[in-house]
C-alpha atoms as a PDB file:
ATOM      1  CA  UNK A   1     164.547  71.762 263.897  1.00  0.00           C
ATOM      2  CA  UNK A   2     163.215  71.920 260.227  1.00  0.00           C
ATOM      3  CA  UNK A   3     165.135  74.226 257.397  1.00  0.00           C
ATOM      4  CA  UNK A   4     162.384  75.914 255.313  1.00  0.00           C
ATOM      5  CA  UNK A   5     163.269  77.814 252.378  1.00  0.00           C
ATOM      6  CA  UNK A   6     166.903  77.013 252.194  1.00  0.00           C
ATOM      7  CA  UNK A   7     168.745  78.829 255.034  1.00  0.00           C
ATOM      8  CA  UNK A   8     165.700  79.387 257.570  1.00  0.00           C
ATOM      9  CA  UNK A   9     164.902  77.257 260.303  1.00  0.00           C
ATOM     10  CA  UNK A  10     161.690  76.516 262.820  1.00  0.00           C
ATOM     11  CA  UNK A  11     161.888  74.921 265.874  1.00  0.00           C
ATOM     12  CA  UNK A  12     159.472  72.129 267.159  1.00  0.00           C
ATOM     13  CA  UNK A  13     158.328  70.877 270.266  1.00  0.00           C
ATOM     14  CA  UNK A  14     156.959  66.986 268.525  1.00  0.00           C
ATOM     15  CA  UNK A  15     154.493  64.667 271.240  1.00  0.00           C
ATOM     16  CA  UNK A  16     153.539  61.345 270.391  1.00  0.00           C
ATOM     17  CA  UNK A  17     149.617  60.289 271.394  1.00  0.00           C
ATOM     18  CA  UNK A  18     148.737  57.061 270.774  1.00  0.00           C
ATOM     19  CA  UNK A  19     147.057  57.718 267.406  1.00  0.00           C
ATOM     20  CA  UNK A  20     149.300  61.292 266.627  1.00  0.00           C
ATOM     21  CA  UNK A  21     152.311  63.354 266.475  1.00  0.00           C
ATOM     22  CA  UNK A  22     151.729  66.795 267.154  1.00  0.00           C
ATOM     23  CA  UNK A  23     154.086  69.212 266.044  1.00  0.00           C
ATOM     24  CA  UNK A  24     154.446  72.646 268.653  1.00  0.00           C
ATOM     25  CA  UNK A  25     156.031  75.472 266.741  1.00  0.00           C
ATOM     26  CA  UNK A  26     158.300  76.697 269.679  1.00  0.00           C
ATOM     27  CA  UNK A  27     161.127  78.652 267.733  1.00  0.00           C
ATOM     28  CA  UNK A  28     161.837  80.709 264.637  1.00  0.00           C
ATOM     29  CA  UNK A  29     165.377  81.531 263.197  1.00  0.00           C
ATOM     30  CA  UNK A  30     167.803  80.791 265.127  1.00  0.00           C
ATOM     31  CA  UNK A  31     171.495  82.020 264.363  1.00  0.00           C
ATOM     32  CA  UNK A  32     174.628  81.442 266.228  1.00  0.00           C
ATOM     33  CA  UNK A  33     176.736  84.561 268.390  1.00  0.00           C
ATOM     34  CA  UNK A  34     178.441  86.701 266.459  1.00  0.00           C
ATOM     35  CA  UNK A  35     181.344  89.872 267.066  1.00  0.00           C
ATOM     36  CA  UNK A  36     179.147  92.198 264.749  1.00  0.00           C
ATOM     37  CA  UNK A  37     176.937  94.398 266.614  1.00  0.00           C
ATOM     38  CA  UNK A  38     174.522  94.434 263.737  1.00  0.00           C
ATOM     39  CA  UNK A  39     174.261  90.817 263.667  1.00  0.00           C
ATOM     40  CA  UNK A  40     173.496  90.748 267.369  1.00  0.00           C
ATOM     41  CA  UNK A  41     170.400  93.120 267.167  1.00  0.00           C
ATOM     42  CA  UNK A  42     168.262  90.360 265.858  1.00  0.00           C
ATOM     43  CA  UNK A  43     167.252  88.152 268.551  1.00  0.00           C
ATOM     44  CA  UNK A  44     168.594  84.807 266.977  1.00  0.00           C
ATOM     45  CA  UNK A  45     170.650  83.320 269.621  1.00  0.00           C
ATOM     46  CA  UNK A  46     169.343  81.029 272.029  1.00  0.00           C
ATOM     47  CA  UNK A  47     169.885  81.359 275.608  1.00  0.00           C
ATOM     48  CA  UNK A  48     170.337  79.177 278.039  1.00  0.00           C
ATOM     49  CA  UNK A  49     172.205  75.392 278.618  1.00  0.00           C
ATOM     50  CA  UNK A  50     172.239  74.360 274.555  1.00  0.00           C
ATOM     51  CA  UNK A  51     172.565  70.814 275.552  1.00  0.00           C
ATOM     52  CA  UNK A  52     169.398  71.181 277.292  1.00  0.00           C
ATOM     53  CA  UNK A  53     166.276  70.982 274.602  1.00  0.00           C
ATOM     54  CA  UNK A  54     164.031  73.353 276.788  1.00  0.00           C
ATOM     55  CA  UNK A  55     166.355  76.118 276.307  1.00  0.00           C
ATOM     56  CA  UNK A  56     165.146  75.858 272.499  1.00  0.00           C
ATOM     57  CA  UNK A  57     161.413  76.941 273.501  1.00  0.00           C
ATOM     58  CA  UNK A  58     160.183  80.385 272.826  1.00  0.00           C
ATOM     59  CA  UNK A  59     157.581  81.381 275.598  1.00  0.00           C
ATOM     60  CA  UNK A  60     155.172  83.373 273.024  1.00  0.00           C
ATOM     61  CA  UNK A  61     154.497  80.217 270.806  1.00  0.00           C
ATOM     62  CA  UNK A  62     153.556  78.150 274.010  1.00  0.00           C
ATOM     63  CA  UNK A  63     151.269  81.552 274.685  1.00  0.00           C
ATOM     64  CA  UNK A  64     149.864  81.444 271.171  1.00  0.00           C
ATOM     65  CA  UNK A  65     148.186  77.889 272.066  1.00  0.00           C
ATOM     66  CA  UNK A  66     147.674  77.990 275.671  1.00  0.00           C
ATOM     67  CA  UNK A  67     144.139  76.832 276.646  1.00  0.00           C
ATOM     68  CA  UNK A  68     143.872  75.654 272.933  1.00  0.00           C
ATOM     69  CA  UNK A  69     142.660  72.003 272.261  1.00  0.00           C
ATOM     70  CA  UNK A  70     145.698  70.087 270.129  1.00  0.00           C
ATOM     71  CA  UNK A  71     143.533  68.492 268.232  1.00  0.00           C
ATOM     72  CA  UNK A  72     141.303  70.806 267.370  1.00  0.00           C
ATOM     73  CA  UNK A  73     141.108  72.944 263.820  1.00  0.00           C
ATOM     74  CA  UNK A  74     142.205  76.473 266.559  1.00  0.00           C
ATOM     75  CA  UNK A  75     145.232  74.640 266.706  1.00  0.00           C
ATOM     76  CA  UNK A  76     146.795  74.290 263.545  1.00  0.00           C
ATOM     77  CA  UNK A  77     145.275  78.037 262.268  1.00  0.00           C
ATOM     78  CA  UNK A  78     147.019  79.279 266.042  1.00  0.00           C
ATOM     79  CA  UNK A  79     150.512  78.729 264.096  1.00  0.00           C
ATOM     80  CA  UNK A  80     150.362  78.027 260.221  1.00  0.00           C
ATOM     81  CA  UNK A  81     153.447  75.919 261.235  1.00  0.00           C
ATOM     82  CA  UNK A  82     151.954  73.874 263.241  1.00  0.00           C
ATOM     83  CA  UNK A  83     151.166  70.516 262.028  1.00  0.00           C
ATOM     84  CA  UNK A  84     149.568  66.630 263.031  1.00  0.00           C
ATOM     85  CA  UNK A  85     149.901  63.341 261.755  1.00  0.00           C
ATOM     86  CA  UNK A  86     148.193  60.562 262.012  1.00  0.00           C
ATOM     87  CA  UNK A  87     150.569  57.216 262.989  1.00  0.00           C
ATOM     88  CA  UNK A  88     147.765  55.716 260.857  1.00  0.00           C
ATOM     89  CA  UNK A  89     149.565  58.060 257.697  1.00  0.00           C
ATOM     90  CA  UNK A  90     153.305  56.962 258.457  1.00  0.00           C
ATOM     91  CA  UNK A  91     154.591  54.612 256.217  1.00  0.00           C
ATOM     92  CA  UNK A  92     158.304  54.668 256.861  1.00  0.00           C
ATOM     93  CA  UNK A  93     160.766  56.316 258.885  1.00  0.00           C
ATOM     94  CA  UNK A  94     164.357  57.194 257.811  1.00  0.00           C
ATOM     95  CA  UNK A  95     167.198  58.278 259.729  1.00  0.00           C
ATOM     96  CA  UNK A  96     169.826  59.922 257.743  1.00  0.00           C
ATOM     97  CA  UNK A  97     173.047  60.266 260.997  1.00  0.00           C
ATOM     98  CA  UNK A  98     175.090  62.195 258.032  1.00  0.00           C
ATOM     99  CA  UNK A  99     172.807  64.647 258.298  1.00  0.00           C
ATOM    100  CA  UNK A 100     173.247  65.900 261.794  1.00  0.00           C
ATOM    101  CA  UNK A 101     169.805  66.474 263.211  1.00  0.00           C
ATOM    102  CA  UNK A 102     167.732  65.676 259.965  1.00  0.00           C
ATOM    103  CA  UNK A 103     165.424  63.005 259.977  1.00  0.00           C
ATOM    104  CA  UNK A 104     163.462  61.545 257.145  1.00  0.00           C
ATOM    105  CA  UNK A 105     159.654  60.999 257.995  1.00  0.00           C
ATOM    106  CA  UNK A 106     157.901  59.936 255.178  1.00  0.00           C
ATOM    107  CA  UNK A 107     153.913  60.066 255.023  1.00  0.00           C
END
């Protein structure tokens, strides 16, 4: 998960290649269950086993590039978010554990 613009969040499904990581968009905001009924009419919450990372995957992004070539240019304009590095770029990776979840890649 990635914060963007202070308090909203984006979800990514990350593979490894040999020469790549390719980053899926898979989720948008995600918010936590609340007792206000206003709250709970955006669909924020995710459903499912939470300890399981599948349960984290929106079908419609996986829709959005379905028969679509990863490394192709269709890719990355399929989902602005999208993204791909190339291992070749990398030159140090950080992991911060006080930050639960955030990890430092630096390119």
């Amino acid at each position: 998960m990635e914060y963007y613009w202070l308090i909203l969040n984006r979800t990514f499904l990350v593979l490894i290649t040999d020469d790549q990581l390719i980053g899926i968009k898979v989720h948008g905001l995600i918010g936590t269950d609340s007792s206000d009924p206003l709250v709970n009419l955006l669909p924020l919450t995710v459903d499912g086993n939470l300890q399981n990372p599948y349960s984290y995957i929106n079908a419609k992004y996986i829709e959005g590039i379905k028969g679509i070539d990863l490394r192709s240019h269709d890719f990355l304009e399929a989902n602005h978010s999208n993204f791909r590095i190339n291992k070749s770029d990398i030159v140090e990776t950080a992991y911060d554990k006080k930050k639960a979840g955030d990890g430092i890649l630096s390119a």
